[in-house]
Protein backbone atom coordinates (compact mmCIF):
# COMPACT_ATOMS: atom_id res chain seq x y z
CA UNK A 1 244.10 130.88 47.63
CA UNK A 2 244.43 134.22 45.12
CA UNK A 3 244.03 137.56 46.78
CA UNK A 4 240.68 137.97 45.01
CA UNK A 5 239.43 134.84 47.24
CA UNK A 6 241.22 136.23 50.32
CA UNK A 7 239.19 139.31 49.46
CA UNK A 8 236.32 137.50 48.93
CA UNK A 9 236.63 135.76 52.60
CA UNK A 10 237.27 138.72 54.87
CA UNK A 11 234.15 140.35 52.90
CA UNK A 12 231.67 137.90 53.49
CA UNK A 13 232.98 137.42 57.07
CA UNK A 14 232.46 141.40 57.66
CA UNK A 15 229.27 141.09 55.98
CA UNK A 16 228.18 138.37 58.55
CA UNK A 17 229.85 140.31 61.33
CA UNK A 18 227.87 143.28 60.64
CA UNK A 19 224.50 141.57 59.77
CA UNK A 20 224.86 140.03 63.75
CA UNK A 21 225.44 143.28 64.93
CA UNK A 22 223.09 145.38 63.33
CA UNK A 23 220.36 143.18 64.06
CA UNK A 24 221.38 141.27 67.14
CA UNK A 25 223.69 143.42 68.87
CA UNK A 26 221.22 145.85 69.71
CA UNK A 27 218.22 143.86 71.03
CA UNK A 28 220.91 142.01 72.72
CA UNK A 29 223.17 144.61 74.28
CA UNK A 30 219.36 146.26 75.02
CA UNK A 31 217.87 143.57 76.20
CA UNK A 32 216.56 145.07 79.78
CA UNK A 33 214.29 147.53 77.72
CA UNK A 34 212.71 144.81 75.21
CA UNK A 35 212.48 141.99 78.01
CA UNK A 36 211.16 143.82 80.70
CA UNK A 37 208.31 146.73 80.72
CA UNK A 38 210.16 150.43 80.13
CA UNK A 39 208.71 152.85 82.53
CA UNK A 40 210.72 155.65 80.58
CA UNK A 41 212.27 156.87 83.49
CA UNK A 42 208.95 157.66 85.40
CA UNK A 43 208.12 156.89 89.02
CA UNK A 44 205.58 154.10 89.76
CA UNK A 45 202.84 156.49 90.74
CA UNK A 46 203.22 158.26 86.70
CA UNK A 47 200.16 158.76 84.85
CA UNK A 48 199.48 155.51 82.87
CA UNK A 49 196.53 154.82 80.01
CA UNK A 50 196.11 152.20 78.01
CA UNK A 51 195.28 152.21 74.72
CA UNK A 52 194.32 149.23 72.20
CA UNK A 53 195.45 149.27 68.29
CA UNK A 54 194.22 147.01 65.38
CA UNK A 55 197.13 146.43 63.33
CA UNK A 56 196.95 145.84 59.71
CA UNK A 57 199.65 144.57 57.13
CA UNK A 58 201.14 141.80 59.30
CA UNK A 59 202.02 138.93 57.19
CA UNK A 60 204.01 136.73 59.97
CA UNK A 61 204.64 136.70 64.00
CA UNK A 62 207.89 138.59 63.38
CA UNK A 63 206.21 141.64 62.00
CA UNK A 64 204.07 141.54 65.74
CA UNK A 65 207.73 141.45 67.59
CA UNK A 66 208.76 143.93 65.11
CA UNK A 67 206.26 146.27 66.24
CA UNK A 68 206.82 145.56 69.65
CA UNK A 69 210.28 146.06 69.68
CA UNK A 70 209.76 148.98 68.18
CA UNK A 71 207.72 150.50 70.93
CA UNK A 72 209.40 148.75 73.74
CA UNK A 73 212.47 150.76 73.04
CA UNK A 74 209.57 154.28 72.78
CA UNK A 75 210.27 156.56 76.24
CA UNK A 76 207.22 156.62 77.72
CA UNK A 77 206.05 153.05 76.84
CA UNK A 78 205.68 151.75 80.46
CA UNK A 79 203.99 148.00 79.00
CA UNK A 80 203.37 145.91 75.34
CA UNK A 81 200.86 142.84 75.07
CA UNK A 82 200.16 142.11 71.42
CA UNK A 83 198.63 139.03 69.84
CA UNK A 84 199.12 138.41 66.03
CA UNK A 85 195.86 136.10 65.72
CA UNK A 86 193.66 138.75 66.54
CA UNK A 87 195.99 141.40 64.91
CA UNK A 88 195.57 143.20 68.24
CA UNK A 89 197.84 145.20 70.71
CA UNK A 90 197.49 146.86 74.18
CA UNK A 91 199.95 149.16 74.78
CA UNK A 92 200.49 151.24 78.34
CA UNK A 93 202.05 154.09 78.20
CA UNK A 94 202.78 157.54 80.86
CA UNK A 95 200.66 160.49 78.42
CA UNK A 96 202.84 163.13 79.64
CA UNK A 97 205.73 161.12 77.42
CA UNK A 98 203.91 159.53 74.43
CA UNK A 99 201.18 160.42 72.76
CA UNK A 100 198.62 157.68 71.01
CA UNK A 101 200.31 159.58 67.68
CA UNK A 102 203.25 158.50 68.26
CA UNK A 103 202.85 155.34 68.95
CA UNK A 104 200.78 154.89 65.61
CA UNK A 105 203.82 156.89 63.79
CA UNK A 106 206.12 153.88 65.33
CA UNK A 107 204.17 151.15 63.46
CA UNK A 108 203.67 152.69 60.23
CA UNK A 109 207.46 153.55 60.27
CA UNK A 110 207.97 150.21 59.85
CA UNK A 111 205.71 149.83 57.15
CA UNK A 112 202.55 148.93 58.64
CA UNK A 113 199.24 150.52 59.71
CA UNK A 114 197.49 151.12 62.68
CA UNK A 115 194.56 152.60 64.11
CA UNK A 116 192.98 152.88 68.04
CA UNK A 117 190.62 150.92 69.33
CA UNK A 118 187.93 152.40 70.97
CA UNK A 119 186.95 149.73 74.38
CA UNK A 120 183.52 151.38 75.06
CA UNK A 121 182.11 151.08 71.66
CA UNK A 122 179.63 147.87 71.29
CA UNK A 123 179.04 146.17 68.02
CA UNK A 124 176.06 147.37 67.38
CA UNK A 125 176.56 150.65 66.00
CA UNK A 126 179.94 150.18 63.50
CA UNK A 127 182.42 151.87 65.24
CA UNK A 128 185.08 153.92 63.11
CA UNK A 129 187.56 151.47 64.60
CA UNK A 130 185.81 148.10 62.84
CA UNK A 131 184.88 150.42 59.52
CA UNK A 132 188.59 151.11 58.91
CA UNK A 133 189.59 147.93 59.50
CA UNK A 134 187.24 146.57 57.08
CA UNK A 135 188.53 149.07 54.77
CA UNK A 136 192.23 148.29 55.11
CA UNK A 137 191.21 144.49 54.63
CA UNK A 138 189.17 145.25 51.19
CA UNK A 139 191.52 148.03 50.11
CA UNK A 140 194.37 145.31 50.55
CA UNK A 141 192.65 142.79 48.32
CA UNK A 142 192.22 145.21 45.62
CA UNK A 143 195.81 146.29 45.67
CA UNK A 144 196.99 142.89 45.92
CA UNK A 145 195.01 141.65 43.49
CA UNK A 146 196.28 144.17 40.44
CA UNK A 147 199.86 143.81 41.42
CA UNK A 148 199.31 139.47 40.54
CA UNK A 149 197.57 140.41 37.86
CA UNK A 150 200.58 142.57 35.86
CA UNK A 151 203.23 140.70 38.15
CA UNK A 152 201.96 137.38 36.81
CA UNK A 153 201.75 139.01 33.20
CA UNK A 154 205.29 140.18 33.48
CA UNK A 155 206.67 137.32 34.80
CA UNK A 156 205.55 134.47 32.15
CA UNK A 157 207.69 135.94 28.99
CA UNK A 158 210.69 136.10 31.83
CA UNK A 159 210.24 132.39 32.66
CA UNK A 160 210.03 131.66 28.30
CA UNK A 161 213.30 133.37 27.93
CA UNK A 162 214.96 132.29 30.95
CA UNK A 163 214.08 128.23 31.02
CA UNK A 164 212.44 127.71 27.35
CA UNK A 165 214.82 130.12 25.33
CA UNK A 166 217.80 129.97 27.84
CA UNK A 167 218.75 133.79 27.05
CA UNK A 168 221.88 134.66 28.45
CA UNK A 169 224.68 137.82 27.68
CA UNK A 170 225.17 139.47 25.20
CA UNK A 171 221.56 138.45 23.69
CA UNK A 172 220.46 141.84 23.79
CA UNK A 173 216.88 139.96 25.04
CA UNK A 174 218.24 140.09 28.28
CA UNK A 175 217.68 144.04 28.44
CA UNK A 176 213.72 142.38 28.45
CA UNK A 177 214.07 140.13 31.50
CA UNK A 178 216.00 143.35 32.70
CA UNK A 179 212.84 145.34 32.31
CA UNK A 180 210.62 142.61 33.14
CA UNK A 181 211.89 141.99 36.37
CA UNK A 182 212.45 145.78 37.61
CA UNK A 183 208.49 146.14 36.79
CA UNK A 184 207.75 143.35 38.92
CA UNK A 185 210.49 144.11 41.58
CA UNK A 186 209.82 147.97 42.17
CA UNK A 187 206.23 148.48 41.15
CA UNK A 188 204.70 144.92 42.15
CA UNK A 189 206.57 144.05 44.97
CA UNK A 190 207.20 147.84 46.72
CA UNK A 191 205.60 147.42 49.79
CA UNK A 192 207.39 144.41 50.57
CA UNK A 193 210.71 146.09 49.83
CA UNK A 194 208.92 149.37 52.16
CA UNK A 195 208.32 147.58 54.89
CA UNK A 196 211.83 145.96 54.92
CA UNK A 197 213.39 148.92 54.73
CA UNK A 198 211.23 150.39 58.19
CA UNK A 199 212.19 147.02 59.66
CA UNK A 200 216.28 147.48 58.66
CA UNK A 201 215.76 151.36 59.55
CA UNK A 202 214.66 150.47 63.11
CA UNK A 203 217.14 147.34 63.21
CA UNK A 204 214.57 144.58 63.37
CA UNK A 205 214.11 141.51 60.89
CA UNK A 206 211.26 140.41 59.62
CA UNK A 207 210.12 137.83 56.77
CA UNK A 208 210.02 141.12 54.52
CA UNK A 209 213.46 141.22 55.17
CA UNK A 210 214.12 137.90 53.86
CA UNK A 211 212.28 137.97 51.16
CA UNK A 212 213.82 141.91 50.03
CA UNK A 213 217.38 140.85 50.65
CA UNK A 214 216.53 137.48 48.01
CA UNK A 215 215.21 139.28 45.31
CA UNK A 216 217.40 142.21 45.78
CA UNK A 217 220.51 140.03 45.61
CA UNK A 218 219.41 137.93 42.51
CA UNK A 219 218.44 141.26 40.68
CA UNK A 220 221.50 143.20 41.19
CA UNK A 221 224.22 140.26 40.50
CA UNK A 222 222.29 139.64 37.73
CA UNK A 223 221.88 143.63 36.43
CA UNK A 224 225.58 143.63 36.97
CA UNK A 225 226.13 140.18 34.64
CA UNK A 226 224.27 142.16 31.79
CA UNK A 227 226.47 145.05 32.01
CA UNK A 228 229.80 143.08 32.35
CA UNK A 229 228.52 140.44 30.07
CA UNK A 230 228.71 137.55 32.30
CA UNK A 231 227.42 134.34 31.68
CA UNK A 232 224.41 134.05 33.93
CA UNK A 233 221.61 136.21 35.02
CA UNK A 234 219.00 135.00 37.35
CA UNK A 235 215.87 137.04 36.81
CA UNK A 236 213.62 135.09 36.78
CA UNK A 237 214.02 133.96 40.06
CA UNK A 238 213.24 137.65 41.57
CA UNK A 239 210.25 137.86 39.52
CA UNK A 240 208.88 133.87 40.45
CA UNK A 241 209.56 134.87 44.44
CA UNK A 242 207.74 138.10 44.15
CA UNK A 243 204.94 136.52 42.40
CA UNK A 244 204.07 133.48 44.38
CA UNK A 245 204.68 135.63 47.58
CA UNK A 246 201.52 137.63 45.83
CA UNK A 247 199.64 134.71 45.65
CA UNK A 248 199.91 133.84 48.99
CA UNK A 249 199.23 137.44 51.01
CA UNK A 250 196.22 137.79 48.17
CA UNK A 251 194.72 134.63 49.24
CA UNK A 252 195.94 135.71 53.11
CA UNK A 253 193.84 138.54 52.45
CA UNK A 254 190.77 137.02 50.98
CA UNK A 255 190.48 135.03 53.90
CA UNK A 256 190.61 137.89 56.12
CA UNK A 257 188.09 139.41 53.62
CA UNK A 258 185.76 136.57 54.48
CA UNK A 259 185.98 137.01 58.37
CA UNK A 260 184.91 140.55 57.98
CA UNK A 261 181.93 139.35 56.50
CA UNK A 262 181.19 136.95 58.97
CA UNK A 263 181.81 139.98 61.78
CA UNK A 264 179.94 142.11 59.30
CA UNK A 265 176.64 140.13 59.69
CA UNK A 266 176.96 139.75 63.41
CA UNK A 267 176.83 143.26 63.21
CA UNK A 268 174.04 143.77 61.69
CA UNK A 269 172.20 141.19 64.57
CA UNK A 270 172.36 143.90 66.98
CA UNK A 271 169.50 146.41 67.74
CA UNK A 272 170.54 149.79 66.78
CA UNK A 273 168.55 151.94 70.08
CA UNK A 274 166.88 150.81 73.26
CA UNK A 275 163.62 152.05 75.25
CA UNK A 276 165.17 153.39 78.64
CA UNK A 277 163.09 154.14 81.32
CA UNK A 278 165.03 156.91 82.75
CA UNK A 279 164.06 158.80 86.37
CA UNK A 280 160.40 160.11 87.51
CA UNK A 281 160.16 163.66 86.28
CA UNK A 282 159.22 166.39 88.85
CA UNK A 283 155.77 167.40 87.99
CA UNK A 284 153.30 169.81 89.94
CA UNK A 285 152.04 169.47 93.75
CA UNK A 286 149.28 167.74 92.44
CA UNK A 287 150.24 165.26 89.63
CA UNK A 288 151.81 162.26 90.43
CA UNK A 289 155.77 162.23 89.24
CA UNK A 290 156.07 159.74 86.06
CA UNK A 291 158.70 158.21 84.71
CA UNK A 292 159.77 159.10 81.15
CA UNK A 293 161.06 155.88 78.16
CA UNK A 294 162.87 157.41 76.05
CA UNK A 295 164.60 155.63 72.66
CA UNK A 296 168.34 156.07 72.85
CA UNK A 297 171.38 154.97 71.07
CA UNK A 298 172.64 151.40 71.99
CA UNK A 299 175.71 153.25 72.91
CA UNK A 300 174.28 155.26 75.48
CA UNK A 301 172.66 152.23 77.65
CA UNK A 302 174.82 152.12 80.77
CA UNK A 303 174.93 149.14 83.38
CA UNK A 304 172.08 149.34 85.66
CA UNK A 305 170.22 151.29 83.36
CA UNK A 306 166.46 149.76 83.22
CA UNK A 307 165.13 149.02 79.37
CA UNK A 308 161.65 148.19 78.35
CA UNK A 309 161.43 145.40 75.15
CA UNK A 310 158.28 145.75 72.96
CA UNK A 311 156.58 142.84 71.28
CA UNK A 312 159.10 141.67 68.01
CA UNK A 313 162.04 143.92 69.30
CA UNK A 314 165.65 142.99 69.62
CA UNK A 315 166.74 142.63 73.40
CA UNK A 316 169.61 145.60 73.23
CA UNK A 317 171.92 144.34 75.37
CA UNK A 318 172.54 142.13 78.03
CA UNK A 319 170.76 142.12 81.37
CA UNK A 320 168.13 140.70 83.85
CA UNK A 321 164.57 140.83 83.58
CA UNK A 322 162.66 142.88 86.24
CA UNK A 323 159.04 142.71 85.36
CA UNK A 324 156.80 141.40 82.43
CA UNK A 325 156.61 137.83 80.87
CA UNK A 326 157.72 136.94 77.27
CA UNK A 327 159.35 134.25 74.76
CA UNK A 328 162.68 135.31 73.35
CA UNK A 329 164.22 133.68 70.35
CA UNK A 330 167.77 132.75 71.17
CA UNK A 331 168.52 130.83 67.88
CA UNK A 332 171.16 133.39 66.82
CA UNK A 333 173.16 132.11 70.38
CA UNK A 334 171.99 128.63 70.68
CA UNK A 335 170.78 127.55 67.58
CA UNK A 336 168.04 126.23 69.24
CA UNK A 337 164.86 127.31 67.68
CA UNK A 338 162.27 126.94 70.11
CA UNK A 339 161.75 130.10 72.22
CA UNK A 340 162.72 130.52 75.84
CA UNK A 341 160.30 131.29 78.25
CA UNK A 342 161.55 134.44 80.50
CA UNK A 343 159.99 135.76 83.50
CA UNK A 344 161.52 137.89 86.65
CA UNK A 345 164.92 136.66 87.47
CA UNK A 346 165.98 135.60 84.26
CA UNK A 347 168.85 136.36 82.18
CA UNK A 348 168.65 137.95 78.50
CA UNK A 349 171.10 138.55 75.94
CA UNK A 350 171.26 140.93 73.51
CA UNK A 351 170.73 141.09 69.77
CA UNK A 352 168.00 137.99 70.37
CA UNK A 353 164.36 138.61 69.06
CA UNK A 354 161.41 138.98 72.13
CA UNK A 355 158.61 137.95 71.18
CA UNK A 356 154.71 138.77 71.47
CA UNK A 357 155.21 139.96 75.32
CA UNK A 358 156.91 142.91 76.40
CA UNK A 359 158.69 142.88 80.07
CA UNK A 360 161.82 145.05 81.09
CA UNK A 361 165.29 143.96 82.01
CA UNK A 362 167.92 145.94 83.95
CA UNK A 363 171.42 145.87 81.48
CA UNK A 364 174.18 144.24 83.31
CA UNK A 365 176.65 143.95 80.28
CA UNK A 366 177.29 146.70 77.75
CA UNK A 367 178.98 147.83 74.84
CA UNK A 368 182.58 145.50 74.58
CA UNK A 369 181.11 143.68 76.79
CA UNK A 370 178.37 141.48 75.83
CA UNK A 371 177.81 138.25 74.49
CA UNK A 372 177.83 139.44 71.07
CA UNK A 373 180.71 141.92 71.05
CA UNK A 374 182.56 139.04 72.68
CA UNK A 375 181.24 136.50 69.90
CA UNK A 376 183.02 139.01 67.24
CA UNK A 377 186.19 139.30 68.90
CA UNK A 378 186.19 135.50 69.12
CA UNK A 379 185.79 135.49 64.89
């Protein structure tokens, strides 16, 4: 062997070395803090909250244990359960140590977004929460769908010179794929390159990382070969990966698009206040005390609280029916379209139509809680 592939050699074997390291050796050397829940140095009797996050921008399970990682190693974090099919995390944590701010700073360090969860809000109302994330979804579909549009543009005449016109050094032509390719690299393909660098930053790996240190390492040999005048370039195969990964997180994102419609018009099933009959008023010696119905905000029904239904109302939420006779239509649950008979004793759920009796029910299930808020966390 010449000293150039002794050189060679003991390079790539650092390289590897270091790679293992940097991204094993910590988790490893670490691994009581990511395998087991960090109290951050607190006794067992510390303050602890929990707090849920949607998560947005997660394109594979490794960007969840990314994420976790990330806050597992967070003083203060005392507990992580995360699930990336419902792009969903619980996180417990000591509030005199963390703050919910910090551990949204954490994800979007690493190139993604996230935003709390509020656990008392039913579906009926649109929470801020379920707007956002309907926003990032939409917003993501937009952006994704420009960057194909010029990526795909930019990368055609790339392919023709690379495969159809075989351009190669000197051919000052290559100075196009050159240009091409950085376009489609740097302006198409940034927040793939941004969120590998918050995953390398915070020594995690993710399929961002994969995908970075591909492109990366076919554009820059290649940017070299033009300079040196080497015989090959291989542009074209940074700007094909960037484009068909495109394709496939715009067409990720469509279908997420179309589950927020479905949520969207479960939504809109839900009755938006409810008739309470709240407590007998104090009246004079000698009028009778009378209770008062008042029409409230869905979110302000509270278990146990007792709600008169009107003829054609939605049932507001869930609950048992105290007095009064009616049909309900349950086809929205059931699909059946015949309508139930209720009477005292019976069970109602909310968001389904009464019909020309009126009765009232005593809630037993609100907000996150009811059939229909569990329906949409089900979709």
């Amino acid at each position: 062997m010449t000293p150039i592939d002794y050189a060679v050699a003991t390079a790539g074997a650092a390289l590897i070395v270091f790679v293992l390291w940097y991204f094993l050796g910590g988790p490893l050397l670490g691994r009581d803090i990511v395998s087991r829940p960090n109290n951050g140095g607190h006794e067992h009797g510390a303050a602890r909250r929990e707090v849920e996050l949607a998560l947005g921008g997660l394109h594979c399970p490794s960007c969840m244990l990314a994420i976790e990682r990330n806050w597992k190693r967070t003083q203060g974090v005392i507990d992580v359960s995360a699930n990336f099919d419902t792009g969903r995390a619980t996180v417990s944590y000591d509030p005199n140590a963390v703050t919910v701010e910090t551990l949204v700073k954490k994800v979007e360090d690493l190139g993604y977004t996230a935003s709390p969860v509020n656990p008392d809000v039913g579906p009926g109302h649109d929470a801020p929460a379920q707007r956002a994330v309907r926003s990032q979804v939409e917003d993501e579909v937009a952006y994704l769908r420009v960057r194909l549009v010029v990526s795909v543009i930019l990368t055609a005449p790339v392919l023709v010179l690379a495969m159809a016109l075989h351009v190669m050094p000197p051919d000052p032509l290559v100075w196009v794929e050159f240009a091409l390719t950085a376009v489609v690299l740097f302006w198409a393909g940034w927040r793939i390159l941004r969120s590998a660098w918050g995953a390398v930053r915070n020594r995690a790996s993710d399929m961002n990382v994969l995908i970075a240190t591909g492109t990366l390492a076919a554009f820059v040999y290649s940017a070299v070969a033009v300079v040196l005048g080497l015989p090959h370039v291989y542009f074209e195969t940074t700007a094909v990966i960037i484009t068909l990964i495109l394709i496939g997180r715009l067409l990720e994102a469509r279908a997420r698009s179309h589950t927020s419609d479905a949520i969207r018009k479960l939504l809109d099933l839900q009755a938006r206040t409810a008739r309470v009959i709240r407590p007998p008023v104090e009246q004079a010696h000698d009028v009778p005390a009378q209770q008062v119905e008042i029409d409230v905000p869905i979110e302000d029904v509270r278990v146990g609280d007792k709600v008169r239904v009107r003829p054609g109302e939605k049932i507001a939420v869930d609950g048992v029916v105290l007095e009064g006779t009616s049909s309900v239509d349950e086809s929205m649950i059931t699909g059946e379209s015949i309508p139930v008979d209720k009477q005292p004793g019976d069970v109602v759920i909310g968001a389904t139509v009464n019909g020309s009796g009126s009765f009232i029910f005593e809630a037993t299930k609100v907000g996150s809680d009811t059939t229909l808020a569990q329906i949409v966390r089900m979709v």
